[in-house]
Protein backbone atom coordinates (compact mmCIF):
# COMPACT_ATOMS: atom_id res chain seq x y z
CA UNK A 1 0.00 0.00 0.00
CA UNK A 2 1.06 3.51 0.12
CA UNK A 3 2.82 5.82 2.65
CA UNK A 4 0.19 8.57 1.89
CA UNK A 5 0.38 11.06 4.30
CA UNK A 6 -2.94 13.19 4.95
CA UNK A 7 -6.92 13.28 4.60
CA UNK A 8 -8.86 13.40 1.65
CA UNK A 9 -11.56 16.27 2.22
CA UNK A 10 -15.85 16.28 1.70
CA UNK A 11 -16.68 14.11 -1.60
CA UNK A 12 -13.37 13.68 -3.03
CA UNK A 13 -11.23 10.67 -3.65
CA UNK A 14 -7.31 9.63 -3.90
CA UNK A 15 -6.14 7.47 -5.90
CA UNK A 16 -2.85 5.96 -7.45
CA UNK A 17 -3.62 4.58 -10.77
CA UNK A 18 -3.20 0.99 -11.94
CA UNK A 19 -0.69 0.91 -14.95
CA UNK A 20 -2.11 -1.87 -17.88
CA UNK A 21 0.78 -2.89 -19.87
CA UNK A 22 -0.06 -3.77 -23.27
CA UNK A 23 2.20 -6.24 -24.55
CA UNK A 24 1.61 -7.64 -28.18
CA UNK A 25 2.63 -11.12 -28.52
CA UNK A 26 5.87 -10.21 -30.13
CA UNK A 27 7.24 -8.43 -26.99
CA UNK A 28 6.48 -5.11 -28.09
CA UNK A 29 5.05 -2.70 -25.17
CA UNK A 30 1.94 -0.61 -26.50
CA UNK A 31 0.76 0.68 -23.30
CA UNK A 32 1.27 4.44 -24.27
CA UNK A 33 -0.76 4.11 -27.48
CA UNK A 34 -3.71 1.93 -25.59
CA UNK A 35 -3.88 4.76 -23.08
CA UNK A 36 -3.80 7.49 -25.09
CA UNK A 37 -7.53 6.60 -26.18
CA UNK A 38 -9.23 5.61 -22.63
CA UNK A 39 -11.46 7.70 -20.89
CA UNK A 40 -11.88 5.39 -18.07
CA UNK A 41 -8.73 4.64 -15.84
CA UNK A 42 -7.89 1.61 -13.25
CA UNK A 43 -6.95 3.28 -9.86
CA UNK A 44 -6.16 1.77 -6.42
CA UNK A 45 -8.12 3.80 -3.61
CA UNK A 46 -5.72 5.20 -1.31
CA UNK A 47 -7.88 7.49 1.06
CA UNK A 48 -11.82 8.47 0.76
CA UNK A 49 -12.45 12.14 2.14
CA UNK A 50 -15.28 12.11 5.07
CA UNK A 51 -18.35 13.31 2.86
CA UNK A 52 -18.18 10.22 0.83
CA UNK A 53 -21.66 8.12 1.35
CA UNK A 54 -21.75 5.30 3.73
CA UNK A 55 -23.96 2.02 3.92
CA UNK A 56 -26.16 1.07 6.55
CA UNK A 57 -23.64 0.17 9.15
CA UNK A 58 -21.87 3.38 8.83
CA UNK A 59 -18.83 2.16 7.43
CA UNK A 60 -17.77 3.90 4.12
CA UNK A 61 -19.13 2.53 0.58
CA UNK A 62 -15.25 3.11 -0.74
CA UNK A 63 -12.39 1.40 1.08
CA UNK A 64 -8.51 2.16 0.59
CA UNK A 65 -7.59 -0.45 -0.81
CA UNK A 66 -10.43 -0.88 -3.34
CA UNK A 67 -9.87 -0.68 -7.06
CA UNK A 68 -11.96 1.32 -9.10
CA UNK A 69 -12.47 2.60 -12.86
CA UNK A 70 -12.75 6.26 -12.91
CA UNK A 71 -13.36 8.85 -15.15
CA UNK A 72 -9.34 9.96 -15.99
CA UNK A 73 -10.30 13.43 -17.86
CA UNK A 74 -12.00 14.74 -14.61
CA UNK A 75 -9.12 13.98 -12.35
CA UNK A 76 -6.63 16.25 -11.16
CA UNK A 77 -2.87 14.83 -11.00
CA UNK A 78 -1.29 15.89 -7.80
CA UNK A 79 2.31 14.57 -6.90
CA UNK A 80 3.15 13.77 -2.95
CA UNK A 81 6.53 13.12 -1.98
CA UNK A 82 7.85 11.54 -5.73
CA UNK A 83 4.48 9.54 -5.82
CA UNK A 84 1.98 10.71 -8.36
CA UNK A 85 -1.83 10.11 -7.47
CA UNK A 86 -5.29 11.71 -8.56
CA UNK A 87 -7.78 13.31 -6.71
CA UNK A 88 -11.23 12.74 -8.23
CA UNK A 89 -14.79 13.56 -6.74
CA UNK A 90 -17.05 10.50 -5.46
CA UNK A 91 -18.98 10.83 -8.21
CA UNK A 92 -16.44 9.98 -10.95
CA UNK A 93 -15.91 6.55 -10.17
CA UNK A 94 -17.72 4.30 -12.63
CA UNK A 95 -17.03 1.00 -11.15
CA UNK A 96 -16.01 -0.71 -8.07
CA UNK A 97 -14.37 -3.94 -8.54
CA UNK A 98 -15.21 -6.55 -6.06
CA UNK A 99 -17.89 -5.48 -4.64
């Protein structure tokens, strides 16, 4: 997991996205050109801020620890001690694997 130091505030979300490589079956690496036409990114939850919604129980819907496809042109890159993560808003996350 990460060494993320600090709170996530009202609806919004941190995460550290999930690189897909793209290998073809000759050994070339593709990844960058894949990318390059996804709306929709694979992140890893790192920390939910406290307005997130909750379940019945009163624990949060969003875990850290959860992975998640999100909407990666409504994210905002931020970069925390050499470790590059995105904040997004609650309401940007499409999917919630696992669950």
């Amino acid at each position: 997991m990460s060494s993320f130091k600090g709170q996530a505030v009202n609806y919004n979300v941190v995460v550290q996205q999930i690189e897909n490589k793209q290998v073809t079956e000759s050994g070339f690496d593709i990844s960058n050109e894949v990318d390059k036409n996804q709306k929709f990114k694979k992140g890893l939850v790192i920390n939910v801020g406290l307005g997130c919604p909750r379940d019945d129980n009163g624990d949060y819907v969003l875990k850290s620890g959860d992975e998640i496809l999100y909407d990666d042109y409504r994210a905002s890159p931020v970069t925390l001690d050499a470790i590059k993560y995105s904040v997004i808003l609650f309401q940007d996350i499409t999917l919630i694997f696992g669950k």
